[in-house]
N, C-alpha and C. Protein backbone atom coordinates (compact mmCIF):
# COMPACT_ATOMS: atom_id res chain seq x y z
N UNK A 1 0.84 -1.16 0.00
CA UNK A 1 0.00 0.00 0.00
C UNK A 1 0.89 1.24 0.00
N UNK A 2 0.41 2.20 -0.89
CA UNK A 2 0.89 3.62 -0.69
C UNK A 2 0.42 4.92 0.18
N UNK A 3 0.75 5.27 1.35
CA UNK A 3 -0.27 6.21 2.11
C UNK A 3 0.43 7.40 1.70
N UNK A 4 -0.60 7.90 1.04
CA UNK A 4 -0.19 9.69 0.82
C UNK A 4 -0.78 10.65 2.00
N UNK A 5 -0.04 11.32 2.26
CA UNK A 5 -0.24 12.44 3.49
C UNK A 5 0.16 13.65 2.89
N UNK A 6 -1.40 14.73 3.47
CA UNK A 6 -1.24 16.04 2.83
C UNK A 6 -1.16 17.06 4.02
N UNK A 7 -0.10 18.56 3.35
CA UNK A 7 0.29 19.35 4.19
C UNK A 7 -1.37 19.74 5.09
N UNK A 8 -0.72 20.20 6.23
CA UNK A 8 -2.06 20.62 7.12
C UNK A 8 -3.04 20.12 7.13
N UNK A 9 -2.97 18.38 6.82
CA UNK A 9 -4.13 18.02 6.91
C UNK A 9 -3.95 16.21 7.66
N UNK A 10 -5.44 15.98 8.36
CA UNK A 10 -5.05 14.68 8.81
C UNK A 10 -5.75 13.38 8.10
N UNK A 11 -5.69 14.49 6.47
CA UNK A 11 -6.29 12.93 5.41
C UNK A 11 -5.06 12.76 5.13
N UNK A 12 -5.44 10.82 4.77
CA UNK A 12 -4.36 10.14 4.28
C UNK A 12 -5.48 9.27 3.43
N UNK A 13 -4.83 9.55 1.79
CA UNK A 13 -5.38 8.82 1.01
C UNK A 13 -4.44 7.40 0.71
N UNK A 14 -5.03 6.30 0.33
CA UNK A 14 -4.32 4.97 0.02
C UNK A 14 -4.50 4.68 -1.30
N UNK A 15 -3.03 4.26 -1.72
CA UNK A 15 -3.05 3.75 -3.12
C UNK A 15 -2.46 2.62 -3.44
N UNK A 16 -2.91 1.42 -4.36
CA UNK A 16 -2.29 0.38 -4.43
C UNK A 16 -2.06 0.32 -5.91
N UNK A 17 -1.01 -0.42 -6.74
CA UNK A 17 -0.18 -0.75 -7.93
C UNK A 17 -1.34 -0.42 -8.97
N UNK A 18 -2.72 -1.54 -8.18
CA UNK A 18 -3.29 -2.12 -9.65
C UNK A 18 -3.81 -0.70 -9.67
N UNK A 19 -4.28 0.06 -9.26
CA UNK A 19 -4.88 0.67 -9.47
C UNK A 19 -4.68 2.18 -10.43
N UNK A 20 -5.24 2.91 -10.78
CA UNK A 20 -5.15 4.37 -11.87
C UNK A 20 -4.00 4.98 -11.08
N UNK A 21 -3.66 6.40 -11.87
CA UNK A 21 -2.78 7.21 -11.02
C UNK A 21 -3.52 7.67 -10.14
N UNK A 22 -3.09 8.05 -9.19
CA UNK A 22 -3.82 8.84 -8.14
C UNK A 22 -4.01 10.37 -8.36
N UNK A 23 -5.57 10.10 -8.15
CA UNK A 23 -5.48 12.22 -8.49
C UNK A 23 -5.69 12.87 -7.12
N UNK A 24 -4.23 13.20 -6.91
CA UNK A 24 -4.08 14.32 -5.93
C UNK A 24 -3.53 15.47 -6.23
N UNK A 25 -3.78 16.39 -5.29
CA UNK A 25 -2.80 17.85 -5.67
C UNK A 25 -1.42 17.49 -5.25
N UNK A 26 -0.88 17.44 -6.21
CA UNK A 26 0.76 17.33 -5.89
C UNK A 26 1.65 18.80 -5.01
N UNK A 27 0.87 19.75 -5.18
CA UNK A 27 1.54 21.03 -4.16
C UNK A 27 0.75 20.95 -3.13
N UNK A 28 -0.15 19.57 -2.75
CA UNK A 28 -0.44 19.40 -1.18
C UNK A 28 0.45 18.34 -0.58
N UNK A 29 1.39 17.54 -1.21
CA UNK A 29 1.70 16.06 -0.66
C UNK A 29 2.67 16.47 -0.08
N UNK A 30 2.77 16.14 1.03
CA UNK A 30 3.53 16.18 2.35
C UNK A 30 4.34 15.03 2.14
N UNK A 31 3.89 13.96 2.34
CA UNK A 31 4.70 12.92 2.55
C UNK A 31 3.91 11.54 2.14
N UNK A 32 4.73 10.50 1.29
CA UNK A 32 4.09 9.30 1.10
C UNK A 32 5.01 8.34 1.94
N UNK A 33 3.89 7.06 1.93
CA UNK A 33 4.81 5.77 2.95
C UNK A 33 4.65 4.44 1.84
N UNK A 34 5.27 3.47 2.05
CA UNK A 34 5.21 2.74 0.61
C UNK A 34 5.73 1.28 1.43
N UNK A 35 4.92 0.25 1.27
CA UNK A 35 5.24 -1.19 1.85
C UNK A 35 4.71 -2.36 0.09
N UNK A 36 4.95 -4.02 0.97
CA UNK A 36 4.34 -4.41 -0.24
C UNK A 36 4.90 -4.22 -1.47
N UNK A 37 3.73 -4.58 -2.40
CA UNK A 37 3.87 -4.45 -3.85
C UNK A 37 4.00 -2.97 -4.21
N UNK A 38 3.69 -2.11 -3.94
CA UNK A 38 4.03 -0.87 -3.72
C UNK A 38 5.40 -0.30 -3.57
N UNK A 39 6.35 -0.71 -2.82
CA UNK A 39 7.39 -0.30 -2.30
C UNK A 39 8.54 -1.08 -3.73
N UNK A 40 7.55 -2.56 -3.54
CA UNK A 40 8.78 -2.94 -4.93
C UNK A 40 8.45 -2.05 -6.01
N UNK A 41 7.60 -1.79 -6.36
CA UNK A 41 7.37 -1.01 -7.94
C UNK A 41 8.01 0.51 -7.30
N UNK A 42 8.34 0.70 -6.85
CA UNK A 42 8.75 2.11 -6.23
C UNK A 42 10.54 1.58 -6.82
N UNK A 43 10.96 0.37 -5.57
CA UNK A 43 12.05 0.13 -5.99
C UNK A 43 12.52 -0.19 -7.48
N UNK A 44 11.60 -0.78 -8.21
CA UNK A 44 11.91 -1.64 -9.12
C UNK A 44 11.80 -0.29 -10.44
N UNK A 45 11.08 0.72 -10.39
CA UNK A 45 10.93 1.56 -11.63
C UNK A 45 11.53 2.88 -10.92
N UNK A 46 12.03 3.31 -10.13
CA UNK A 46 12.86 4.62 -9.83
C UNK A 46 14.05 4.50 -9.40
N UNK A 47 14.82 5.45 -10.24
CA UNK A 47 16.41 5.36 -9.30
C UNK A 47 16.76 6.52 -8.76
N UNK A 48 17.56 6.64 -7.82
CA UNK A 48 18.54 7.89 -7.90
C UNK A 48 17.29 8.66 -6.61
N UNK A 49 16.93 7.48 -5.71
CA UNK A 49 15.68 8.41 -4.70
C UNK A 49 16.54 7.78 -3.62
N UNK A 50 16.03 8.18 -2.68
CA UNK A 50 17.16 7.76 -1.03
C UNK A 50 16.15 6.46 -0.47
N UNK A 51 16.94 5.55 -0.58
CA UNK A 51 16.05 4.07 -0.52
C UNK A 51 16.86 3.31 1.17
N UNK A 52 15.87 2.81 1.98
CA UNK A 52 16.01 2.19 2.68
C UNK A 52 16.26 0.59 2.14
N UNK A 53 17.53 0.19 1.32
CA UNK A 53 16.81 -1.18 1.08
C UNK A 53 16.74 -2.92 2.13
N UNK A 54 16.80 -2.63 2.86
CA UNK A 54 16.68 -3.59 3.77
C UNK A 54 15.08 -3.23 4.45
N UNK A 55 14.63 -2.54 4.53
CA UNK A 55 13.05 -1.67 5.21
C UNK A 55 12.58 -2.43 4.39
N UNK A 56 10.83 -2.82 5.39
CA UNK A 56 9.97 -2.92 4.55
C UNK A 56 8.80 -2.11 4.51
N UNK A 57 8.98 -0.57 5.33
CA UNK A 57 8.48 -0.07 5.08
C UNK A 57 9.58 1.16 4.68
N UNK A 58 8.83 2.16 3.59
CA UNK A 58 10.03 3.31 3.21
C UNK A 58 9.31 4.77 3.15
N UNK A 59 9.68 5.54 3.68
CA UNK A 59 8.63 7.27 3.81
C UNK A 59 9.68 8.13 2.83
N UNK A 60 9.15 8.78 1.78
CA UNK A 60 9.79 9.94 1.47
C UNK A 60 8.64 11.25 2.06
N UNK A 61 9.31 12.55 1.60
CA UNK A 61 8.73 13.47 2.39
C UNK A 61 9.16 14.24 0.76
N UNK A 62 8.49 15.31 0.48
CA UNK A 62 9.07 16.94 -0.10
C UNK A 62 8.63 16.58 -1.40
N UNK A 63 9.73 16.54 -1.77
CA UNK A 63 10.15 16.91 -3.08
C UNK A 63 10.00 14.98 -3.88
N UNK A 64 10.65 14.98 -3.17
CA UNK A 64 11.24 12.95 -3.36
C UNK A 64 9.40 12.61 -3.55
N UNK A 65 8.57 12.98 -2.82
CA UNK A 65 7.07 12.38 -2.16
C UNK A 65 6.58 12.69 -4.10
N UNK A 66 6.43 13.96 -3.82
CA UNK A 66 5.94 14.59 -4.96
C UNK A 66 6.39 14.13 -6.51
N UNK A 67 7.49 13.66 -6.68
CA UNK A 67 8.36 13.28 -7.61
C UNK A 67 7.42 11.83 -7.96
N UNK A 68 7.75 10.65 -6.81
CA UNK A 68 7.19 9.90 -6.97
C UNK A 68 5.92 9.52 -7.63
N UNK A 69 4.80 9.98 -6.76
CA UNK A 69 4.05 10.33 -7.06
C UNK A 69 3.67 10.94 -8.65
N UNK A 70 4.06 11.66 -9.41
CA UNK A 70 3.89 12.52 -10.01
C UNK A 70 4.53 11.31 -11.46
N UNK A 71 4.64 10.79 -11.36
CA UNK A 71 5.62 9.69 -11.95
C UNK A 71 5.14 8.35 -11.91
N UNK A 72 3.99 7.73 -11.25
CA UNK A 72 3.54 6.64 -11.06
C UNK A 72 3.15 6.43 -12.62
């Protein structure tokens, strides 16, 4: 699962592989968390992001969140 977290706020929307891109405001995303099938397709299609690889769970925040995201 992917939990997206938005600035000033205490929604957290969830996103999983199979599913569409996610339509969020990307100048709200605070921070995403990424486990699962999720975290591999994170690992497996992006490089050059700051990777925990032994974690099985992994948080980016900023810029990295937004990137991701924005890129699914």
């Amino acid at each position: 699962m992917l939990c997206i977290k938005f600035i000033r706020s205490d929604k957290i929307f969830e996103w999983h592989v199979r599913e569409g891109r996610p339509g969020v405001n990307l100048e709200q995303v605070d921070e995403i968390q990424a486990d699962g099938d999720e975290l591999e397709y994170i690992k497996t299609n992006f490089t050059n992001l700051p990777m925990a690889p032994l974690k099985k769970v992994v948080r980016w925040r900023g810029e990295h969140a937004r990137f991701i995201l924005n890129h699914l």
